[in-house]
Protein backbone atom coordinates (compact mmCIF):
# COMPACT_ATOMS: atom_id res chain seq x y z
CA UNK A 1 0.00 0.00 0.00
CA UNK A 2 2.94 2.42 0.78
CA UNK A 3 4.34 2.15 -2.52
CA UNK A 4 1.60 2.31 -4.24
CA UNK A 5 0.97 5.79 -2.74
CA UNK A 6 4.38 7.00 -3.07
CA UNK A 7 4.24 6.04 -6.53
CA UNK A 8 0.23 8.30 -7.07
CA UNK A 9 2.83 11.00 -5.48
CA UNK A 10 5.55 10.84 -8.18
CA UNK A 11 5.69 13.33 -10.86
CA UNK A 12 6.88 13.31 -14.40
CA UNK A 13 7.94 15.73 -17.31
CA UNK A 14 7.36 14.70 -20.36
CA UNK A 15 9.43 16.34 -22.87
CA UNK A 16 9.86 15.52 -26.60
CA UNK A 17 12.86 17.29 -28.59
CA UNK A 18 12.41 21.15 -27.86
CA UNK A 19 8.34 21.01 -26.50
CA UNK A 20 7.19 19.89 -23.35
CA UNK A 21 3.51 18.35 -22.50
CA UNK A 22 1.29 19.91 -20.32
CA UNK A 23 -2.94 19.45 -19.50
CA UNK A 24 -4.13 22.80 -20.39
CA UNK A 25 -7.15 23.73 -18.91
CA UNK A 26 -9.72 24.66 -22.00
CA UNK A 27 -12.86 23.60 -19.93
CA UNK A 28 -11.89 20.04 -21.32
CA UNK A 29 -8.87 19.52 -19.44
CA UNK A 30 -7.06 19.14 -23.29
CA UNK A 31 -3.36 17.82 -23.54
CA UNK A 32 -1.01 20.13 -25.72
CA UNK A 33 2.79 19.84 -26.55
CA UNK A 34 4.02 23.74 -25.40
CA UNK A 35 7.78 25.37 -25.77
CA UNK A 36 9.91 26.43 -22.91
CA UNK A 37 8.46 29.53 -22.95
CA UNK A 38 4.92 29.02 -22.60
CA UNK A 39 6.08 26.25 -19.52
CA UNK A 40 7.31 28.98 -17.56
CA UNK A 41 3.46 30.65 -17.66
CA UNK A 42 1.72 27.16 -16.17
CA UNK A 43 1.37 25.78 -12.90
CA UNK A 44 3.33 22.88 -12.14
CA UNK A 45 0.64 20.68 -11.73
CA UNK A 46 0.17 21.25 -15.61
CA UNK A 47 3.52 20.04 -17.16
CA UNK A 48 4.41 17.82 -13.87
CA UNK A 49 2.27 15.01 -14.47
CA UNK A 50 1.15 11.25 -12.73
CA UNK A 51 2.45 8.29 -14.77
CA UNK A 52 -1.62 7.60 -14.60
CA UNK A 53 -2.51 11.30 -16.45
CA UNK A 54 0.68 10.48 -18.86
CA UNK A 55 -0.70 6.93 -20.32
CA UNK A 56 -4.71 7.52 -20.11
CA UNK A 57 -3.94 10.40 -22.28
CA UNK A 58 -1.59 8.28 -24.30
CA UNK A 59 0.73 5.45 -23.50
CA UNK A 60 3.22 6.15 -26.14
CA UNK A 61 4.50 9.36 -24.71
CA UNK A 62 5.52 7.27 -20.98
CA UNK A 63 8.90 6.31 -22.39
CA UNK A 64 9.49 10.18 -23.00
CA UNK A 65 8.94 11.27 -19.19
CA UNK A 66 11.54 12.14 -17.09
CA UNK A 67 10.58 11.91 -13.41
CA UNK A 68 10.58 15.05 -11.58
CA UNK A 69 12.24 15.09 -7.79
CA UNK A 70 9.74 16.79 -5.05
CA UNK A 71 11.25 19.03 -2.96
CA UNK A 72 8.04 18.58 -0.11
CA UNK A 73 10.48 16.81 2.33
CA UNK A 74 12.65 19.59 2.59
CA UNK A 75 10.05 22.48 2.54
CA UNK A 76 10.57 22.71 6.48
CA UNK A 77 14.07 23.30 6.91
CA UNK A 78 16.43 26.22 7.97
CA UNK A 79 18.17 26.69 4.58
């Protein structure tokens, strides 16, 4: 059960080449391969996706994600 939760928790960029995917929110909760520069206008939780989001949208773009490291742990320390 543990693992299975820390692996809902883990978080993935998927990039291909120069563009990166993200869920934009269109009222249909849409997929969309963005540049670099549009990325830096989203909220994480659009470009920093579940392996779950990744392969129901489509399975073909998992071997493209890179998995992203969560810096929660740390959020509560003095440096």
């Amino acid at each position: 059960m543990e693992s299975k939760l820390a692996e809902e928790k883990l978080r993935y960029i998927v990039k291909l080449e120069d563009k990166y995917l993200a869920k934009i929110y269109d009222g249909q909760g849409n997929y969309k391969l963005v540049d670099e520069a549009m990325l830096k206008e989203l909220e994480l939780m659009q470009y920093q996706l579940s392996e779950a989001e990744i392969k129901n949208y489509d399975d073909r773009y998992w071997p493209f994600s890179i998995p992203t490291v969560s810096l929660e742990p740390y959020k509560n320390l003095p440096f």
